[in-house]
Each structure stands twice: as structure tokens, then as C-alpha cells.
Protein backbone atom coordinates (compact mmCIF):
# COMPACT_ATOMS: atom_id res chain seq x y z
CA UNK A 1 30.94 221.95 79.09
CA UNK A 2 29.72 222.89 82.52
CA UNK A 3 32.65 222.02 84.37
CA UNK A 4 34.61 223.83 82.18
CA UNK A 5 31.71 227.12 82.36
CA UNK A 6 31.90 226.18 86.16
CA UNK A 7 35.24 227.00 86.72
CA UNK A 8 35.58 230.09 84.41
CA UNK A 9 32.43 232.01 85.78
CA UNK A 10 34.66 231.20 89.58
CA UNK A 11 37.80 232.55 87.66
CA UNK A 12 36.25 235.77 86.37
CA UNK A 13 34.38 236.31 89.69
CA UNK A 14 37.50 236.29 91.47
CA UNK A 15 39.74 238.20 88.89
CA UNK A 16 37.14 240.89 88.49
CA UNK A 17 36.73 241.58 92.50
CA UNK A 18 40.69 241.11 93.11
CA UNK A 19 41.48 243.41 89.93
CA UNK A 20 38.46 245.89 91.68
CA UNK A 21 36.79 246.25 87.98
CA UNK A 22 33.23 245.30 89.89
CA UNK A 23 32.06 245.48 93.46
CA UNK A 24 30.99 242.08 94.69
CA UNK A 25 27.69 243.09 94.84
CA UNK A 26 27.16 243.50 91.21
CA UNK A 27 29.94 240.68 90.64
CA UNK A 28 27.88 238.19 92.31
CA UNK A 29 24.70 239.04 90.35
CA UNK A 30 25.50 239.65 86.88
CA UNK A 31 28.30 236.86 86.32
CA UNK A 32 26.29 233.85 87.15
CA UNK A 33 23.33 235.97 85.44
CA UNK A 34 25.56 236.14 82.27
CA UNK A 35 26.45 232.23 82.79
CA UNK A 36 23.65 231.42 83.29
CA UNK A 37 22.18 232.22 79.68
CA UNK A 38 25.70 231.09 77.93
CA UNK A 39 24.78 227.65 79.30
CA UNK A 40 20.90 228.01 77.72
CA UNK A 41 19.42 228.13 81.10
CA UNK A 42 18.46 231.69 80.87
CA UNK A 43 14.77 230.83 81.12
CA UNK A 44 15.26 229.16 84.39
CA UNK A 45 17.21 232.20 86.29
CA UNK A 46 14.34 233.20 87.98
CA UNK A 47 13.86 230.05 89.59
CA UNK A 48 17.70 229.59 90.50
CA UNK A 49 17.98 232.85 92.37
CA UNK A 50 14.60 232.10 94.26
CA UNK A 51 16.05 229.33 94.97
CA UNK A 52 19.11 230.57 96.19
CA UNK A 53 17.37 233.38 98.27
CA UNK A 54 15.40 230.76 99.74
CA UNK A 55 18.00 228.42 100.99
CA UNK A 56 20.11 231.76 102.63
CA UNK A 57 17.21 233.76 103.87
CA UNK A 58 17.04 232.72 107.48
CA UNK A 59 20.97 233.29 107.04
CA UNK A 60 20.03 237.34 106.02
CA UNK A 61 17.87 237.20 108.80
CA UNK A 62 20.39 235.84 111.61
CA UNK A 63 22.67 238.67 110.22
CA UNK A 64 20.08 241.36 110.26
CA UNK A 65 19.26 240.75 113.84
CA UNK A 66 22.40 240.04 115.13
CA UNK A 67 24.12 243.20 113.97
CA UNK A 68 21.51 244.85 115.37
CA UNK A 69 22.37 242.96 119.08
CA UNK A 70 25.74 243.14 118.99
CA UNK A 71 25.46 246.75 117.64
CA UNK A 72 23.03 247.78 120.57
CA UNK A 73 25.74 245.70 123.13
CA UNK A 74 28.44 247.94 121.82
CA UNK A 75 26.82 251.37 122.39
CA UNK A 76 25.49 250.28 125.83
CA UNK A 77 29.21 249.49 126.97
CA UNK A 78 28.68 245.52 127.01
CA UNK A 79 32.33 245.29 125.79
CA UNK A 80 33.97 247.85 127.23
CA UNK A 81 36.07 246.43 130.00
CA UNK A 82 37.02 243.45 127.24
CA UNK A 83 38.43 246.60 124.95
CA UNK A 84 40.09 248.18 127.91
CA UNK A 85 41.52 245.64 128.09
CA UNK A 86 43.02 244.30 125.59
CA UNK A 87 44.18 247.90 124.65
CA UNK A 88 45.98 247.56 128.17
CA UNK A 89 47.65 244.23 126.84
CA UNK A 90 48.44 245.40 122.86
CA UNK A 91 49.30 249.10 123.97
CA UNK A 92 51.00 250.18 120.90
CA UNK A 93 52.60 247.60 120.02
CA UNK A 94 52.07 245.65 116.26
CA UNK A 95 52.86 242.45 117.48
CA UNK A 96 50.87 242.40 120.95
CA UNK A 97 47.73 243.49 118.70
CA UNK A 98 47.80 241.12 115.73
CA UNK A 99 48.50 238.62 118.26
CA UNK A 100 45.78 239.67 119.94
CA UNK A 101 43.65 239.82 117.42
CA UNK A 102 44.02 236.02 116.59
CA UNK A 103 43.42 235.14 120.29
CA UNK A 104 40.39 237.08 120.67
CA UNK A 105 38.67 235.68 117.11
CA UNK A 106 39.88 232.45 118.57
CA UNK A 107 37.86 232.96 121.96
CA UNK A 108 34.69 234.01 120.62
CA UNK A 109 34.76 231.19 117.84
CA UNK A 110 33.80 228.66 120.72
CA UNK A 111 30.25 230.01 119.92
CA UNK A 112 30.57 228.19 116.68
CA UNK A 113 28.87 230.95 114.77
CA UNK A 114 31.11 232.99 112.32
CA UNK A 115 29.20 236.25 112.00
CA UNK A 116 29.20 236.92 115.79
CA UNK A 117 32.85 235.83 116.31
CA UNK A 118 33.56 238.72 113.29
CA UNK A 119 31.33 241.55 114.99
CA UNK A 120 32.46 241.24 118.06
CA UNK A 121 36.27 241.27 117.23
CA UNK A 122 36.03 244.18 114.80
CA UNK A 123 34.12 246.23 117.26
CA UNK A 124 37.01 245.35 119.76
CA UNK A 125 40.03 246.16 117.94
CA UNK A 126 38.86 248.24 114.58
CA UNK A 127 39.43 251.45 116.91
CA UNK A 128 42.66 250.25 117.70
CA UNK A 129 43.94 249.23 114.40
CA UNK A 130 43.05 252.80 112.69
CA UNK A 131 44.29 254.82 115.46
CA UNK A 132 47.74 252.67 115.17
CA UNK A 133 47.29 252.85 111.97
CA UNK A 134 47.70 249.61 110.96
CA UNK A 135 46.59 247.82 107.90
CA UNK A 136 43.04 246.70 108.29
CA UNK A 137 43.70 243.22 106.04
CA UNK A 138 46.00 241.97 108.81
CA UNK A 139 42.79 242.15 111.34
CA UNK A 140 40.25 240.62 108.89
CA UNK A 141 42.89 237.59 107.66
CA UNK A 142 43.75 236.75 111.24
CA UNK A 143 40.55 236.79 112.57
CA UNK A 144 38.84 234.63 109.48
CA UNK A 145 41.61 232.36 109.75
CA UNK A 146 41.66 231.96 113.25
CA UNK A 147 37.64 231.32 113.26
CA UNK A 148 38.31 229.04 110.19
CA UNK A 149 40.31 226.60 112.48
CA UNK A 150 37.70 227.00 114.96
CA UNK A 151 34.68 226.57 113.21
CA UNK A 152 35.14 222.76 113.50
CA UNK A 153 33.55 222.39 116.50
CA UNK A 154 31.05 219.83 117.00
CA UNK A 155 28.22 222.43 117.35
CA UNK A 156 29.56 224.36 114.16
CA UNK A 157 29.10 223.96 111.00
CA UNK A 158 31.10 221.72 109.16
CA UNK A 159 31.24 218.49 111.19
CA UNK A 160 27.36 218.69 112.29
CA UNK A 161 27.27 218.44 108.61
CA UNK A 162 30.07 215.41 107.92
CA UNK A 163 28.31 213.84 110.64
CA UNK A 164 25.11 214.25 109.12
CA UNK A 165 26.24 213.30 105.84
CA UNK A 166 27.72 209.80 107.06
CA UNK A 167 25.05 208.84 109.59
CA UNK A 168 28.47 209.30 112.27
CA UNK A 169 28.92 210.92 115.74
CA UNK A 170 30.05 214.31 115.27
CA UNK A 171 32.47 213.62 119.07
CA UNK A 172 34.10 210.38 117.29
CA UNK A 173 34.86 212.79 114.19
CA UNK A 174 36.37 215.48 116.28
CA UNK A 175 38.04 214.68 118.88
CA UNK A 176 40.41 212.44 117.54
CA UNK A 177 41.13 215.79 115.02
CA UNK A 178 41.89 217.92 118.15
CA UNK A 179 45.84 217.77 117.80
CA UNK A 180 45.83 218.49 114.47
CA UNK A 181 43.61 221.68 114.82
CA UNK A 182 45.26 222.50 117.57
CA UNK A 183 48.70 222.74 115.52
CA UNK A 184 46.41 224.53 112.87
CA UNK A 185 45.89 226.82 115.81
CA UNK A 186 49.42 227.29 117.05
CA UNK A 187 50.43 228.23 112.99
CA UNK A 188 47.60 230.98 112.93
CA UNK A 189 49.21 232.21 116.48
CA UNK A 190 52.70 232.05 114.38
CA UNK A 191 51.37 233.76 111.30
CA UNK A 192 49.72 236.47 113.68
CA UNK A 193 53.66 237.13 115.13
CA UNK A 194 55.07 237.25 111.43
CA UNK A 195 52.15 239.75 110.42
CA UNK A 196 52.91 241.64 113.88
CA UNK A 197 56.67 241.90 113.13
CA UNK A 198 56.21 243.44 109.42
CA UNK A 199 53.52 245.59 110.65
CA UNK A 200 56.42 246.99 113.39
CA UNK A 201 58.91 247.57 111.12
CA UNK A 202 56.72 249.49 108.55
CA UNK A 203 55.15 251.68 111.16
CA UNK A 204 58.44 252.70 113.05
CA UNK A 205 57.45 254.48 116.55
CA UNK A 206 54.03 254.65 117.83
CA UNK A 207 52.75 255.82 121.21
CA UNK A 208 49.07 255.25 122.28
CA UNK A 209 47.57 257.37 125.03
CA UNK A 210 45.08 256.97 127.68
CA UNK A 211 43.55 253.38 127.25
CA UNK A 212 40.26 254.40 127.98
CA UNK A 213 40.09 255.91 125.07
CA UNK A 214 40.97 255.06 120.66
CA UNK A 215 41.18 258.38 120.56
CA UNK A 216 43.77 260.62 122.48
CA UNK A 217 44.15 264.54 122.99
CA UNK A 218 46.99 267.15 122.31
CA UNK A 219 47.77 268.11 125.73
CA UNK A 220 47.55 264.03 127.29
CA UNK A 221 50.44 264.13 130.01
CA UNK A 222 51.36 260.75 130.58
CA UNK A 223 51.65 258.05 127.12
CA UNK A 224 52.43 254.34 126.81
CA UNK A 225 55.32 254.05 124.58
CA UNK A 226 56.51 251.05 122.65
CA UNK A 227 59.46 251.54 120.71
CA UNK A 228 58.99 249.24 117.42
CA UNK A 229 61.41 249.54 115.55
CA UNK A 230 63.15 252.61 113.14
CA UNK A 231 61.36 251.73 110.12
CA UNK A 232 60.31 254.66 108.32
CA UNK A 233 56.57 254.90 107.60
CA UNK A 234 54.74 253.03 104.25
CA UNK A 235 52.06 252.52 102.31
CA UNK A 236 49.75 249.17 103.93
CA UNK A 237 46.13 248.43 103.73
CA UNK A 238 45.16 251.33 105.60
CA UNK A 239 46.27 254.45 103.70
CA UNK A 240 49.24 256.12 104.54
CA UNK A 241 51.10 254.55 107.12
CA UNK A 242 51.90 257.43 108.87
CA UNK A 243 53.90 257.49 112.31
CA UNK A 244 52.57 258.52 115.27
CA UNK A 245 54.74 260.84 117.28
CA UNK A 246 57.40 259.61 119.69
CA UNK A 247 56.48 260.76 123.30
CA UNK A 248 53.53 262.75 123.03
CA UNK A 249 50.18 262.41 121.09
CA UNK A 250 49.56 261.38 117.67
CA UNK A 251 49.51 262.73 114.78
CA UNK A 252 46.12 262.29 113.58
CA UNK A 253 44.67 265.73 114.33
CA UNK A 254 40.65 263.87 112.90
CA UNK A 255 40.85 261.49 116.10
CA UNK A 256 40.91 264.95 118.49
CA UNK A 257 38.15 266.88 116.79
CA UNK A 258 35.59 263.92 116.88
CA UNK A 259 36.46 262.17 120.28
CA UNK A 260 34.41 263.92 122.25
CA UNK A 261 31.19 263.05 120.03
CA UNK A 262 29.14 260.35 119.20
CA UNK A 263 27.08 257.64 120.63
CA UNK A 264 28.64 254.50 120.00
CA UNK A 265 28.73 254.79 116.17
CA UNK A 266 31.88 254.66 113.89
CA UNK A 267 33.43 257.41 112.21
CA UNK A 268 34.25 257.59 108.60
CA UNK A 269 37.60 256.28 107.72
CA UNK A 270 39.35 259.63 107.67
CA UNK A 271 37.95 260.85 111.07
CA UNK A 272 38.32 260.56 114.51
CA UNK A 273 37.52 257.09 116.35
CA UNK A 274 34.23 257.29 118.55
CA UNK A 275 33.57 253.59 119.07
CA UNK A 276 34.84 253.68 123.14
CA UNK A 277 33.93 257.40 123.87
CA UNK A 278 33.18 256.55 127.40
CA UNK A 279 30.73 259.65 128.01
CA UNK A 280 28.63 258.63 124.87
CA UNK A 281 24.54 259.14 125.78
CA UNK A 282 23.85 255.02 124.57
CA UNK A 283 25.95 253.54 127.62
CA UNK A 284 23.60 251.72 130.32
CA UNK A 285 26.10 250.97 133.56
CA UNK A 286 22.93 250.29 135.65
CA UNK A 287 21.90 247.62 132.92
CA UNK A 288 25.80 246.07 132.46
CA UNK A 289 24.63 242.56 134.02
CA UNK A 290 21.21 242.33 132.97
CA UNK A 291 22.85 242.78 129.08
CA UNK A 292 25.82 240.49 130.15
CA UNK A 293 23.61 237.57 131.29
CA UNK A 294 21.64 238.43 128.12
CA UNK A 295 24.42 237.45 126.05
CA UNK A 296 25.43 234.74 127.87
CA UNK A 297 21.76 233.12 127.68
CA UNK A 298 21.86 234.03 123.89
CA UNK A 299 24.97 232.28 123.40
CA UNK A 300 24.30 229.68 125.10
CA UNK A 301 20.91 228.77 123.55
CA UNK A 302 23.03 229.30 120.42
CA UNK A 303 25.39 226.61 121.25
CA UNK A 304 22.42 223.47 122.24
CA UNK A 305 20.41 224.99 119.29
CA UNK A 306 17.28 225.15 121.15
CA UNK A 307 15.77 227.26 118.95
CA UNK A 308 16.96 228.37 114.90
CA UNK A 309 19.34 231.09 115.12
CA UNK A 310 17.59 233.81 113.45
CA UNK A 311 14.75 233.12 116.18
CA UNK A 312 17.65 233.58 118.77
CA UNK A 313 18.67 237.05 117.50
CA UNK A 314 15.33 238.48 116.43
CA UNK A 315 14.22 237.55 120.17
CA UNK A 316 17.39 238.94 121.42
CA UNK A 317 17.18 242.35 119.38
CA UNK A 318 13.94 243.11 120.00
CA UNK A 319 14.36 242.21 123.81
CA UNK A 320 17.92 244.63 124.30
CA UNK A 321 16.13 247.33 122.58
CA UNK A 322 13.02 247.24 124.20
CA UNK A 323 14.89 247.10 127.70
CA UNK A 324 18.11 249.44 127.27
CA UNK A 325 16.04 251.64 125.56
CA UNK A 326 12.31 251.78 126.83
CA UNK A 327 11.33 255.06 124.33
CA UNK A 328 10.30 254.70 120.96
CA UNK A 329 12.74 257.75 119.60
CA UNK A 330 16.10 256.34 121.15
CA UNK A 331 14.62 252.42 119.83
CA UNK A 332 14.23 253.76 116.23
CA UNK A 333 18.15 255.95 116.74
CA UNK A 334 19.58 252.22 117.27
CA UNK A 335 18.00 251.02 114.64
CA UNK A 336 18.96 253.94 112.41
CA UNK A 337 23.04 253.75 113.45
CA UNK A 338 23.17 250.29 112.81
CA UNK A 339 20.87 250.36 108.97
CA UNK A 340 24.18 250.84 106.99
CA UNK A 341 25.64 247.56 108.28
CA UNK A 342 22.83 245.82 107.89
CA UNK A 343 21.99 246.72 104.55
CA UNK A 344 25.22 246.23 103.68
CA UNK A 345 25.16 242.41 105.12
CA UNK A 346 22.04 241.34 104.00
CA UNK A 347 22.50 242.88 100.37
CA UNK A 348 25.56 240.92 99.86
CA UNK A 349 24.27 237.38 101.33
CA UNK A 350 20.69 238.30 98.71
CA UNK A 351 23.90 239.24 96.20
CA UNK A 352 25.41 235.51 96.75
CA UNK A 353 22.25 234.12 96.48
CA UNK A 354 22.06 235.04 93.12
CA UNK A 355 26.02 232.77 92.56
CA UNK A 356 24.77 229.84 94.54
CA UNK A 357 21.71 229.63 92.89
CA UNK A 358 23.02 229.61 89.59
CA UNK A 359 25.94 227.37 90.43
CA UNK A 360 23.89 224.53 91.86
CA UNK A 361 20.99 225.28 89.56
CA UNK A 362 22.31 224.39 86.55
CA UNK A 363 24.60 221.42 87.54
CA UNK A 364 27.66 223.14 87.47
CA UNK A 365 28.52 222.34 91.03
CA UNK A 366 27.99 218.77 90.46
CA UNK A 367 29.60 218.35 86.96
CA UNK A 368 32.60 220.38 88.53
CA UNK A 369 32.53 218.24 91.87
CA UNK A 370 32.72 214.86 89.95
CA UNK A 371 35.18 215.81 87.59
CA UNK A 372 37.96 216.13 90.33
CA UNK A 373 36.38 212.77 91.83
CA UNK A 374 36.75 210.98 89.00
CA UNK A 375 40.03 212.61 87.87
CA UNK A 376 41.78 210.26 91.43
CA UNK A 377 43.73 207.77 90.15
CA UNK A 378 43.25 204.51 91.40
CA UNK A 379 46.61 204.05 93.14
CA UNK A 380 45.76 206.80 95.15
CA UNK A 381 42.35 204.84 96.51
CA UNK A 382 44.17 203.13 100.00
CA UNK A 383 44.90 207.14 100.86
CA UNK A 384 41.83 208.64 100.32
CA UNK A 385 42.22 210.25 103.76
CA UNK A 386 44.94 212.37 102.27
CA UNK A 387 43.31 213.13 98.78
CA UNK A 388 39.98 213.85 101.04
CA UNK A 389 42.04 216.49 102.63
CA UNK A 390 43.95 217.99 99.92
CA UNK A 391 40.34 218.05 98.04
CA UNK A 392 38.54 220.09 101.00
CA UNK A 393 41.04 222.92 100.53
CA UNK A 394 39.84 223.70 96.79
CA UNK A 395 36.17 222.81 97.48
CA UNK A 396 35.30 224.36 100.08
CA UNK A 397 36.23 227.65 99.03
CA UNK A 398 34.22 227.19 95.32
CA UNK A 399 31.30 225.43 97.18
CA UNK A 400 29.47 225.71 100.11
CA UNK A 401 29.44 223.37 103.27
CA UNK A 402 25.94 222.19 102.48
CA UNK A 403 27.24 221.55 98.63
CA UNK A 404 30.49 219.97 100.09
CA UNK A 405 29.27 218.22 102.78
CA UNK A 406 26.33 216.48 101.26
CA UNK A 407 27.24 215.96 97.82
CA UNK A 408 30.73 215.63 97.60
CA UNK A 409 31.80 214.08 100.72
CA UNK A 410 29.58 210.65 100.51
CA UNK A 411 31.14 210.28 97.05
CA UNK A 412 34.50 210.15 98.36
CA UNK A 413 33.54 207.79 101.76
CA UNK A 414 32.25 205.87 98.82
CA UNK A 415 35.63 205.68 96.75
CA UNK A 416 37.60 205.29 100.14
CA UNK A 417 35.18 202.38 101.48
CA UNK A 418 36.01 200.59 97.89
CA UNK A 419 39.69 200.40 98.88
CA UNK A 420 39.39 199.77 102.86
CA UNK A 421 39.31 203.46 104.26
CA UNK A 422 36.80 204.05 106.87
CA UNK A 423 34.23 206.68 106.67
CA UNK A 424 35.38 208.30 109.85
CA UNK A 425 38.37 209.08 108.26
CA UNK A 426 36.88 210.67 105.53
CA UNK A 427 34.67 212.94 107.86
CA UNK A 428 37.58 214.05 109.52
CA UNK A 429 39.18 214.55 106.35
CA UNK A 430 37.43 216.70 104.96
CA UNK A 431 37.61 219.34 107.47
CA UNK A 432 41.01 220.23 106.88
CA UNK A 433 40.24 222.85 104.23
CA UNK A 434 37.97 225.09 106.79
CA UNK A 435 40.42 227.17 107.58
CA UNK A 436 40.11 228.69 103.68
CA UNK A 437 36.54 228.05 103.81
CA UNK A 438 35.34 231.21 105.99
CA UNK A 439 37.45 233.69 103.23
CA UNK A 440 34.72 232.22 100.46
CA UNK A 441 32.73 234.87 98.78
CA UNK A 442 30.21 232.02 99.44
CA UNK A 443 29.86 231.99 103.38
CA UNK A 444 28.08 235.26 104.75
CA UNK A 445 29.83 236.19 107.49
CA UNK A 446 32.86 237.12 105.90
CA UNK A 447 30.80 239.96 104.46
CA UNK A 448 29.95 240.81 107.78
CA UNK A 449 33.90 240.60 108.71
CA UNK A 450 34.78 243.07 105.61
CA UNK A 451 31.96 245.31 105.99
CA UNK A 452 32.25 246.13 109.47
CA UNK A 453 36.18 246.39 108.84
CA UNK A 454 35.68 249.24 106.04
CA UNK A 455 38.18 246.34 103.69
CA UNK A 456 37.31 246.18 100.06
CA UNK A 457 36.61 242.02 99.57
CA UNK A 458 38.99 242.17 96.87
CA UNK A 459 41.98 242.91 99.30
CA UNK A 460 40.98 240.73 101.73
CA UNK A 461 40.91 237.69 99.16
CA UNK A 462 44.38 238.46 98.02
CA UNK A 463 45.86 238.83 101.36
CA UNK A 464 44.16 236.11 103.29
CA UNK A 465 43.62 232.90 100.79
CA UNK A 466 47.77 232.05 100.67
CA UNK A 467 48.03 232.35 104.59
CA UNK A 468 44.74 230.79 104.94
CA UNK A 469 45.93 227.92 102.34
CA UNK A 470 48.92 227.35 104.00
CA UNK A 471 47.02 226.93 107.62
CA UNK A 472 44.79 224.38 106.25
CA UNK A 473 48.00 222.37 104.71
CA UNK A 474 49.07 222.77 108.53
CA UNK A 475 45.95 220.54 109.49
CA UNK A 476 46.55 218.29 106.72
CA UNK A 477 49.74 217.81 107.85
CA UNK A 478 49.89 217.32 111.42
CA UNK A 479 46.91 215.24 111.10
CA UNK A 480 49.34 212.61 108.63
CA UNK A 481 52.06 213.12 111.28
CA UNK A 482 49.95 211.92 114.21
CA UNK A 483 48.13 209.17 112.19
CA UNK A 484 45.17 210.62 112.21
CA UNK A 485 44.52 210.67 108.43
């Protein structure tokens, strides 16, 4: 009965947030609320969701204070020159941007945390996308597929956690896995072309001025123009598809009115674009270095997990502010532009809380988790490698790593060892489904990724899980075809 209750309460989550009926705020809540009493737990909910709000507080925390960072980088001009250039390199072309997009995700991933790899990417190109605009569920799919590949990392998540798991070195797990990844890689570079090229032909001719600036003016002499193709103008994730004129300024009369203004905030998503406004009052030119080396450090510490990664951020907040803005006043304005995000963030990890608590609470996790185990047939047993794979697909977009990781996987090194199949092979396994894993309502950061992107969570699940599916089938397979599983 709970595996069956397991899977439906998943089922109508999903359905209800796809179908928009709920917001995933209340959808994470009162679902596994409702569950929870058809299964005669009811009594215990309390103690579930404390639970759950125990185990992913320090993750609400690391979220709080690092959109906070990241938020105060971006208004004092930290990332700037990266945005130059990479609107130098996309100009106004579809392709060059998606493309882009996936390469930059890709670059920042090597931090091995999710939620920074998101904030800094949508900072970078969200300006771009809307004043091109294109569809806002290409950015968000690439770049949590692209981080999804990535995320396997030793210092990331998922094999600190395999390795954990199986008492084995997280390098002998890895390593051997780098060809396969990087062919999980190369498809995600491929997908980012296809995306590119539809995105061209639906947008037709777009021109994109100054690239100082997101936002350009009516009387801009000079223009780079890309000519992409004659394709007349649709409907996509981002409204109205509109072109942009050919050989002179855009269209969008919002992104002239509001250019001049602001101070490193974003506009609403009908207005003008104010992210890169280089005359905004936040920037701190004097203090570029002292924030650069700053991040660096921050990263850094990050990566040999000196100290827990909320610590990291709440020192790191409190230190930018304090520095790039020494008055109380402009301290509590930072604070102020960045409390939407935040709340935002940290309501939806609380929100989750409430689903993971619930889930694991009252068994259903397990009961759901040994039912596929126990549903392998034997003749399958020599080539548990493969079903470990194929298995870390589903799972680890219904469960969390922790949940994966440390109850599921030591069952299946268990089943393999019983018919000759190393642990190691297991391990490495079972990261082939990561690429699907960062799209889970279940992992955080993609509610960092979605929020900061303005994308309903809804769209971004139906657009992303298929491409993000077929990525981690990539893996799967390129690690069979070079004998690694």
C-alpha cells in the first residue's frame, strides 16, 4: 500500500505543477500533508516536517547567504567583464548563446555546488535572453543539465556520497567514469546547438546593440547584426516572440525607458533590462580585486570543505557587505534588493521539506525503493552495472542523493556482489542518472535556477526532464561502450 501511495502522491505532485492547477509551494505542502493522513500517519506530520526542515536547514541557509553574495558581486560589477563578454561572443545570435549558455553552467559547475553554478549563469545571460527574446526554458534546461553532468565531481555531491556509502575512494569511482561524462558532456553541447537552431528559426532577424549594455537606445549608430534565419516570429517560453528590427534598434520600447535606472536589480518581466547598467550607484571599480580574490578564496574553501558551506557564505555575505558597503543605509538597500529571491529560495526548500519529510517519514521511500529492487529478475544479476544505471535515472529524480545514495545503492552492491559484480562498479553506476537529478523538485537549487530565471517550475519540468533523460541514457551508454559498466 505505500509503494503504491508512494508513487501516486509523486504522480499528482507532478501533474498538478505541470498542468499549473497549484504553485509548488502549496503543491509541496499540502500533497504529502493530504498523504500523509490517507496512510494513518496524520498524527505524526508534525514530526515528519520537523524532520524534514531539520535535515535541509543548513541547505536554506547556504541559499540565503549565498544569494545574498552573489547578489552583492553582481551590483558591484564582479561579473561584468565575464558578461561583456560573452555578449561579445553570442552577439545576437540563438545558437552562439544557448551554446554559450551550456559552456558557461559547465565552467562554474567545477565548484561542485549547484546553487552557485545557477546564480551566477542566470545573472550572466538572463539580460541577454529577454532582450533577444528568447525562451527562458532553453537557459534553465541547458544550464541544469549541463551542471547535472558536472555535479559528479569528486568534491560534489553524488560520488562523495557513493563513496561514502561503499567505504570506496571517491578518485577510483570517478575517474575511470571520465569518458563517459565527458560524452554526456559533448551531447548537452549537441542538445545546446539543436535548441540554438529552433530558437533561430522562430525568432527570424535580431540585431543587438552596444555590448556594454542588455539594453540599447533608439538613436544607437553602429549594431551587431546576425542574420538568423527568415522565420517569422512565435509564441516560446518567453511571451511573444517578437522580432527585433533588422539594422537598427529593437523593438522593445520598455528596455529604453528603464536603462538608464537602477542599481544592479532586475526589472519586471515586461520592462527594460537593468542588470549591466554600467553607471549604476552599487558598482565598486576600486574594490574589483579585493571582491575577485574574495570569490576565489570562497570558492576555493568551498571546494576542500574546510568549513560547512553555509559557514562559507554567511562569512562571505557579511564580509562583501560590510566592505563594499561600509554604511549601514546602503548595507540594509542590498539586503532589501536581494529579500525577494531569498524568500523565494528558502520558502520553497522549507516547502520541500514538508515532501521529503513525509516521503521518508512514513516508509514510502523505502517500500517504493525495494519494490523496484526486488522486482530485478535474477538473470539480470551478472549486469547489475547496467540495471544500477538504468535504476539511477528514475530514482534519483523521486529521491534524494542522501535517500539514493545511502539506502538504495548498498542494496544493489549487495545484489551485484551475489552474482560477481564489484562494488566499484556499482558506485559508478549509479551516477549515470545525475544529469535528471538537478531538475528534481527535490534538490534546492533548481529553485534557485527557476526563481532567479522568472520560469514557472512547471515549464521547466516539461521541457527539461526528456532532454535531461536522454543525456543521462548518453552516460549509460558510452559508459557500456567503453567497458566501463
Amino acid at each position: 500500500m505505500l509503494t503504491i501511495l508512494g508513487f501516486v502522491m509523486i504522480a499528482t505532485f507532478l501533474v498538478l505543477i505541470m498542468m499549473k492547477k497549484m504553485s509548488p509551494m502549496a503543491a509541496l505542502v499540502l500533497i504529502p500533508a493530504l498523504f500523509c493522513i490517507l496512510v494513518g500517519q496524520g498524527a505524526h506530520l508534525g514530526d515528519y516536517v520537523l524532520k524534514g526542515i531539520g535535515d535541509l536547514a543548513p541547505t536554506a541557509a547556504m541559499l540565503m547567504f549565498a544569494i545574498i553574495y552573489f547578489g552583492v558581486m553582481i551590483d558591484v560589477g564582479l561579473f561584468d567583464p565575464i558578461v561583456r563578454g560573452i555578449l561579445k561572443f553570442c552577439k545576437a545570435d540563438p545558437v552562439r548563446v544557448v551554446v554559450g549558455t551550456a559552456l558557461l553552467a559547465a565552467i562554474v559547475s567545477l565548484d561542485g555546488d549547484g546553487s552557485t553554478t545557477f546564480m551566477i549563469t542566470v545573472s550572466a545571460l538572463y539580460p541577454l535572453y529577454k532582450r533577444l527574446k528568447m525562451s527562458l526554458v532553453v537557459m534553465t534546461g541547458v544550464a541544469a543539465t549541463a551542471n547535472g553532468v558536472m555535479n559528479t565531481l569528486p568534491w560534489g555531491g553524488p560520488t562523495a556520497r557513493a563513496a561514502t556509502a561503499l567505504k570506496l575512494d571517491a578518485g577510483d569511482i570517478f575517474v575511470p567514469m571520465i569518458p563517459a561524462l565527458a560524452v554526456g558532456l559533448v551531447a548537452v553541447f549537441a542538445l545546446s546547438y539543436v535548441l540554438g537552431r529552433r530558437e533561430r528559426k522562430r525568432l527570424g532577424v535580431l540585431t543587438l546593440g552596444d555590448t556594454r549594455l542588455v539594453t540599447e537606445t533608439a538613436d544607437e549608430k553602429e549594431t551587431e547584426q546576425v542574420l538568423v534565419g527568415a522565420g517569422a516570429g512565435g509564441t516560446g517560453g518567453t511571451g511573444t516572440g517578437a522580432r527585433l528590427g533588422a539594422g537598427g534598434a529593437g523593438t522593445d520600447a520598455g528596455a529604453d525607458r528603464d536603462a538608464a535606472t537602477g542599481a544592479g536589480g532586475r526589472a519586471d518581466d515586461d520592462d527594460g533590462l537593468q542588470v549591466l547598467d554600467p553607471e549604476r550607484a552599487t558598482l565598486r571599480p576600486k574594490l574589483y580585486w579585493f571582491n575577485a580574490a574574495l570569490t576565489l578564496a570562497l570558492l576555493t574553501l568551498l571546494i576542500l570543505q574546510v568549513m560547512p558551506i553555509p559557514v562559507l557564505f554567511l562569512l562571505g555575505a557579511a564580509l562583501a557587505l560590510t566592505v563594499n558597503f561600509p554604511h549601514m543605509k546602503d548595507q540594509k538597500a542590498r539586503v532589501a534588493a536581494h529579500a525577494e529571491n531569498v524568500l523565494n529560495v528558502s520558502g520553497m526548500v522549507f516547502a520541500a521539506a514538508v515532501f521529503t519529510g513525509v516521503l521518508t517519514g512514513t516508509g514510502m521511500v523505502e517500500h517504493m525503493a525495494r519494490w523496484l529492487v526486488s522486482g530485478i529478475p535474477d538473470a539480470l544479476g551478472p549486469h547489475m552495472g547496467l540495471v544500477t544505471g538504468i535504476l539511477s535515472i528514475p530514482l534519483t529524480y523521486f529521491m534524494s542523493n542522501d535517500g539514493f545514495y545511502f539506502g538504495i545503492v548498498p542494496i544493489l552492491a549487495e545484489a551485484g556482489a551475489a552474482h560477481g559484480v564489484a562494488p566499484i562498479e556499482i558506485a559508478r553506476a549509479s551516477l549515470v542518472g545525475q544529469a535528471l537529478h538537478m531538475s528534481s523538485p527535490l534538490v534546492p537549487a533548481v529553485y534557485v535556477l527557476v526563481g532567479m530565471a522568472k520560469v514557472e517550475f512547471g515549464d521547466h519540468t516539461k521541457f527539461t526532464v526528456k532532454w535531461a533523460a536522454l543525456t543521462s541514457l548518453v552516460v549509460l551508454c558510452a559508459g557500456v561502450l567503453f567497458g566501463i559498466l
